[in-house]
Protein backbone atom coordinates (compact mmCIF):
# COMPACT_ATOMS: atom_id res chain seq x y z
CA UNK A 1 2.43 20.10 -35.43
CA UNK A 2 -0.05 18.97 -33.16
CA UNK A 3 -1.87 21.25 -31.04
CA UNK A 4 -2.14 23.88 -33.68
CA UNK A 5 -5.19 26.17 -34.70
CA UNK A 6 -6.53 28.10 -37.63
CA UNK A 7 -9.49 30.47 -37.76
CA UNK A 8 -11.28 29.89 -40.72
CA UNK A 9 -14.55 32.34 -41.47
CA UNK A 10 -17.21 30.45 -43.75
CA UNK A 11 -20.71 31.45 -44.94
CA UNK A 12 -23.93 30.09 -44.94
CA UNK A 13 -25.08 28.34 -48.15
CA UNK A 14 -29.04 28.30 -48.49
CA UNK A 15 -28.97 27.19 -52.41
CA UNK A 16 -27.45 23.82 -53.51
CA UNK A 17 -27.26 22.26 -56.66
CA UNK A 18 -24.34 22.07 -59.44
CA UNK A 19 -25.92 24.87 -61.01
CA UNK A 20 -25.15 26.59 -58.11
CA UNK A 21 -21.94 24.83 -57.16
CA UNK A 22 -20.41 26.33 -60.66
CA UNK A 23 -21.26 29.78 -60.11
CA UNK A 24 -19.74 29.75 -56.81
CA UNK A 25 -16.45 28.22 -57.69
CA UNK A 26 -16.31 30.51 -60.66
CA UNK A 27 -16.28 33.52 -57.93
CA UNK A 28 -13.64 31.70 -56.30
CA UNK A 29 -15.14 30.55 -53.65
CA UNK A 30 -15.37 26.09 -52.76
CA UNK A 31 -18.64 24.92 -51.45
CA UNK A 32 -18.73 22.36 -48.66
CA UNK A 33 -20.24 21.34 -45.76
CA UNK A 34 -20.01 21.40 -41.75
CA UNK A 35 -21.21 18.41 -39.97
CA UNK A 36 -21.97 18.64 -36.02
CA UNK A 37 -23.82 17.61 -33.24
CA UNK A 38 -27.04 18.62 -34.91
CA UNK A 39 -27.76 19.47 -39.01
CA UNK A 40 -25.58 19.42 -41.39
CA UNK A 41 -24.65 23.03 -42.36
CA UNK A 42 -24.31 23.87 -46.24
CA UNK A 43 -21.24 26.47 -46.37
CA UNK A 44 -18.66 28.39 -48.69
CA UNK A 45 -15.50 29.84 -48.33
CA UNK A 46 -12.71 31.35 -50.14
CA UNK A 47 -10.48 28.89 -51.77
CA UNK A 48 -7.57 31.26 -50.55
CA UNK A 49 -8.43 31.32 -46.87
CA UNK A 50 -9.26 27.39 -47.22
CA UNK A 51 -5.67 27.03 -48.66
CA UNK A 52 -4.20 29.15 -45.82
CA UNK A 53 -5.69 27.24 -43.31
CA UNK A 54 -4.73 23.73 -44.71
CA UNK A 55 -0.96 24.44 -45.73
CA UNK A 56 -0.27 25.97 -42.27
CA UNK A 57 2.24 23.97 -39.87
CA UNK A 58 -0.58 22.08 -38.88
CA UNK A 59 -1.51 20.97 -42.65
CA UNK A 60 -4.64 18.87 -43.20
CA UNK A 61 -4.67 17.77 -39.36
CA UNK A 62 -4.95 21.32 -37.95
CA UNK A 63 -7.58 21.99 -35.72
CA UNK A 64 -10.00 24.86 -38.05
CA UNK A 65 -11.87 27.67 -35.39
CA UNK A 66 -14.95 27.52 -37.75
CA UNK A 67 -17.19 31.23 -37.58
CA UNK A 68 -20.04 31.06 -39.92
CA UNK A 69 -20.99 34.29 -41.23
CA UNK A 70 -19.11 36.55 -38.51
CA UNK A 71 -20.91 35.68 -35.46
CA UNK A 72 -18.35 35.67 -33.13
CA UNK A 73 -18.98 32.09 -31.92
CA UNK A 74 -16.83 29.15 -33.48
CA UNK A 75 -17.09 25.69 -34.09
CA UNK A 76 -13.46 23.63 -33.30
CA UNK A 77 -13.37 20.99 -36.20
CA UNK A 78 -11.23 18.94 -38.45
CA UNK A 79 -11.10 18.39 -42.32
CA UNK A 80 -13.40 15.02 -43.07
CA UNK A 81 -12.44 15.02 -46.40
CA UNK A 82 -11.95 17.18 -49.61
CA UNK A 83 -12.53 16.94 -53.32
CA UNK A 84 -9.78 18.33 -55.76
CA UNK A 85 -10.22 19.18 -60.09
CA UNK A 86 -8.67 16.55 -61.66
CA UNK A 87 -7.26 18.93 -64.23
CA UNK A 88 -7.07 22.23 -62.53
CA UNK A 89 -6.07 21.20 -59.36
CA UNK A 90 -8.23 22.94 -57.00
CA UNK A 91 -10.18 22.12 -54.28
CA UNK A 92 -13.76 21.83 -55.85
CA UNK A 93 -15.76 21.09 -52.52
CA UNK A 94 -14.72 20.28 -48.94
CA UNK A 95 -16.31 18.44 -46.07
CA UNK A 96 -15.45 19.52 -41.99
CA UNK A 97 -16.16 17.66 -39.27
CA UNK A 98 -16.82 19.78 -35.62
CA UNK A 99 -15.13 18.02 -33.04
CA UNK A 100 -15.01 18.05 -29.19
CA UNK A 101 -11.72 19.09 -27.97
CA UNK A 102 -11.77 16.78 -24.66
CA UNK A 103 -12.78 13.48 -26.92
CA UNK A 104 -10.59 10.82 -29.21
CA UNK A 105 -11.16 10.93 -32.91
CA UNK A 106 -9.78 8.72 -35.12
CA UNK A 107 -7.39 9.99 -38.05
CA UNK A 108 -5.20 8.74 -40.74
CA UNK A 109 -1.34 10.17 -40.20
CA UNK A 110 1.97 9.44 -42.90
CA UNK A 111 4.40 7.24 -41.94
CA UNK A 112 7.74 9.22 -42.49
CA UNK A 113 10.98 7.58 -42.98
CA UNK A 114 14.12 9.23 -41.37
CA UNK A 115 17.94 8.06 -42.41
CA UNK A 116 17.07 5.90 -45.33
CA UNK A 117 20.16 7.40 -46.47
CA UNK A 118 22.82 6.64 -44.03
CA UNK A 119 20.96 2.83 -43.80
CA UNK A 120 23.84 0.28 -44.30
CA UNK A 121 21.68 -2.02 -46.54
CA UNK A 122 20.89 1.21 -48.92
CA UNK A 123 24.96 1.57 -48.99
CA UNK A 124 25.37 -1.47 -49.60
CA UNK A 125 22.93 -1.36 -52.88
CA UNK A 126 20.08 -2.71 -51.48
CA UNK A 127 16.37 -0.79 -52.13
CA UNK A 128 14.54 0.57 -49.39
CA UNK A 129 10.77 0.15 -49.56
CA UNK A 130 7.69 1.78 -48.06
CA UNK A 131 4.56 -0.19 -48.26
CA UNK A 132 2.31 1.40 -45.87
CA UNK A 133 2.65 5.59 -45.90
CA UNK A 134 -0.53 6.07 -43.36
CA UNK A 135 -1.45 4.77 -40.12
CA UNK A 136 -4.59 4.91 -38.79
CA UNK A 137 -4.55 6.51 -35.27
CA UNK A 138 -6.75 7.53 -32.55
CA UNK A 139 -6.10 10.40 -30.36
CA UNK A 140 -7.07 13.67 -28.57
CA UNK A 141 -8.10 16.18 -31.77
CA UNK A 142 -4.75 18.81 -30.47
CA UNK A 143 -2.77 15.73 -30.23
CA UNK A 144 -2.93 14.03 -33.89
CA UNK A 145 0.62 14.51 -35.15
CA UNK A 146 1.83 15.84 -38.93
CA UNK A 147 3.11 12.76 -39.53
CA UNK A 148 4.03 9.87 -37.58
CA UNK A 149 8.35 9.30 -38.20
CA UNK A 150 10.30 5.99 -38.36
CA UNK A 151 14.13 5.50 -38.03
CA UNK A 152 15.40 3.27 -40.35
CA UNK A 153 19.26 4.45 -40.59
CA UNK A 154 20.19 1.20 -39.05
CA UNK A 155 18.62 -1.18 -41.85
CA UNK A 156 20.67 -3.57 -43.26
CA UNK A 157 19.51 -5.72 -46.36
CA UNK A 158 17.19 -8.39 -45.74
CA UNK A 159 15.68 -6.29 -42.48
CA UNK A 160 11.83 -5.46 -42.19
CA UNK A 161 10.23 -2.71 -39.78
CA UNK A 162 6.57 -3.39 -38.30
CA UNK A 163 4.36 -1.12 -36.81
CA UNK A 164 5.99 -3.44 -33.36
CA UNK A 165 8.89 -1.25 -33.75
CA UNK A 166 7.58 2.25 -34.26
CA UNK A 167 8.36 4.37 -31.20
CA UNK A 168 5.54 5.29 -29.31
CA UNK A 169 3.88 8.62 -29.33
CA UNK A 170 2.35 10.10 -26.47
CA UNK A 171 -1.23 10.16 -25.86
CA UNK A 172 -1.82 8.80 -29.55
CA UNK A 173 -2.89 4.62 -30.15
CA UNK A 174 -1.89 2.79 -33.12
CA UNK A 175 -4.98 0.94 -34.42
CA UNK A 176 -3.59 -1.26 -37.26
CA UNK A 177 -2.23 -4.37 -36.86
CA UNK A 178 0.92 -4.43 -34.98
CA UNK A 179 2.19 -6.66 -37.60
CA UNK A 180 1.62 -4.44 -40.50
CA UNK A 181 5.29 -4.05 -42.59
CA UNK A 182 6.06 0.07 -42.42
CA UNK A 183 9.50 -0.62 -44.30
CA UNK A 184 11.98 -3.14 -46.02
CA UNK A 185 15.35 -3.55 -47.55
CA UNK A 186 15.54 -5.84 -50.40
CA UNK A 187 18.37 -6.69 -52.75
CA UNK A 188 17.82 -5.21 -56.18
CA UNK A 189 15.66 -6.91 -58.95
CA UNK A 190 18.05 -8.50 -61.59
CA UNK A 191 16.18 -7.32 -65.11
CA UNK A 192 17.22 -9.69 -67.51
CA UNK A 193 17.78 -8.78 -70.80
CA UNK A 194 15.68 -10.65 -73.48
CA UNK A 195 17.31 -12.16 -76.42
CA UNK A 196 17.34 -10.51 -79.52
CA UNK A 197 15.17 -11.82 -82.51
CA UNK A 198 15.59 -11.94 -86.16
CA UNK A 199 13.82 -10.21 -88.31
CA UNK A 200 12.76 -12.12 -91.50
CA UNK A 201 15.47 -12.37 -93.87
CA UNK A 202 18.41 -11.59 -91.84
CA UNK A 203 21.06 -13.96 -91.38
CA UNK A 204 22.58 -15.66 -87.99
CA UNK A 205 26.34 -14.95 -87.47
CA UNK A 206 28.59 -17.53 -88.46
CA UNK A 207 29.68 -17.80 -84.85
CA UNK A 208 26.42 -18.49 -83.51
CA UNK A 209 25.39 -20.35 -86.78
CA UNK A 210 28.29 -22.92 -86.20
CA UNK A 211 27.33 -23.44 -82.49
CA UNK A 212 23.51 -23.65 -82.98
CA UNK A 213 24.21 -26.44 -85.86
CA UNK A 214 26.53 -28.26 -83.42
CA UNK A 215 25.55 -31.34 -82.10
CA UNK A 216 26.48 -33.07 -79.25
CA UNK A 217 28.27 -36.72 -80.00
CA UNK A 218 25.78 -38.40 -78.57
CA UNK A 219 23.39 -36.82 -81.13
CA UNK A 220 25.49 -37.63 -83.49
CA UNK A 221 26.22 -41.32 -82.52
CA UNK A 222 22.83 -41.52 -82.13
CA UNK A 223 21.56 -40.52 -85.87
CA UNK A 224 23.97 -42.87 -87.55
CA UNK A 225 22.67 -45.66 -85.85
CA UNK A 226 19.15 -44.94 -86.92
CA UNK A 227 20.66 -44.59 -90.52
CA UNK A 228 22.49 -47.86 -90.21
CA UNK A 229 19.30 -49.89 -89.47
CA UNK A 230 17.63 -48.40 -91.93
CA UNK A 231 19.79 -49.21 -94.44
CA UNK A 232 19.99 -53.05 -93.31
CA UNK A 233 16.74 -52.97 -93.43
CA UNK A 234 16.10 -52.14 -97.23
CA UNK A 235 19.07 -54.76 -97.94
């Protein structure tokens, strides 16, 4: 939902290091860092409240009401990026970037399909396809959507969908190419089943034997002639 806001409380990091980046994550708390007008700011905060404020109804494009240690004062900004445990799962550090509320940033939104069901190509058998799931979009920080939707209920097979034909979204730009496929609906791949080979020793069926020994009677007009002259030949 655009427009939405989470307060998010943080605390000043003075030590950095992986030493130090393991104790803090094993008090459960994800190391990161806030990037403004000015210096970089090392921080921490709990990987609760950082989950809270990412899986609201904003999600990763909500605008975060940064306070550093309690102060009072707070810092509107927007998740820059994030690292995640490969095998755990959690977020391991996180990056935020403070933002001017009044200024265009540039953000990276999923394309969601709507009515892929009801699509008379899917009906029909055909496979619906997504090639592109993000955009790339520029727009007031409030106004970055969720996601960006696309109708494709009317889709019948053989039809493509651009980024031409996605409705346009108030005060938000578009900035890949217009002719950039979002969706398609293709007739399904024929999988071919490969022959099945003989394992050493075994036997063809007669059926199959007979019709692989068969020749045509051109072959076969065509041997005895060779034998013929060969014979005169020797004579």
């Amino acid at each position: 939902m655009a427009g939405e806001r989470t307060k998010l409380v943080v605390a000043h990091r003075s030590e950095t290091g992986s030493r130090e980046t393991r104790r803090l994550r094993k008090q459960g708390l994800v190391p990161g860092v806030l990037y403004g007008n000015g210096n970089p700011v090392a921080i921490t905060v709990g990987e609760r409240e950082l989950r809270r404020a990412l899986t609201g109804e904003g999600g990763l494009h909500a605008i975060l009401d940064v306070e550093i240690d309690g102060a009072g004062k707070t810092h509107p900004s927007i998740l820059k990026d994030y690292q995640v445990d490969k095998i755990r799962g959690g977020v391991t550090h996180v990056d935020l970037q403070e933002v001017r509320l009044d200024q265009t940033i540039h953000a990276s939104v999923a394309v969601q399909l709507v009515g892929g069901e009801n699509a008379p190509g899917v009906r029909e058998g055909g496979v619906l396809s997504q090639p592109l799931r993000e955009l790339s979009v520029e727009a007031l920080p409030l106004e970055i959507p969720e996601h960006v939707p696309l109708d494709v209920s009317g889709m019948a097979i053989g039809d493509t969908l651009r980024l031409a034909d996605l409705a346009p979204l108030e005060g938000v730009r578009y900035l890949d190419d217009p002719e950039t496929v979002l969706a398609n609906v293709t007739l399904p791949t024929r999988v071919e089943e490969p022959e099945p080979e003989l394992a050493e020793g075994e036997e063809v069926p007669e059926g199959e034997a007979a019709e692989a020994g068969a020749e045509a009677p051109e072959e076969q007009a065509a041997d005895a002639g060779e034998a013929g002259a060969s014979e005169t030949t020797e004579g």
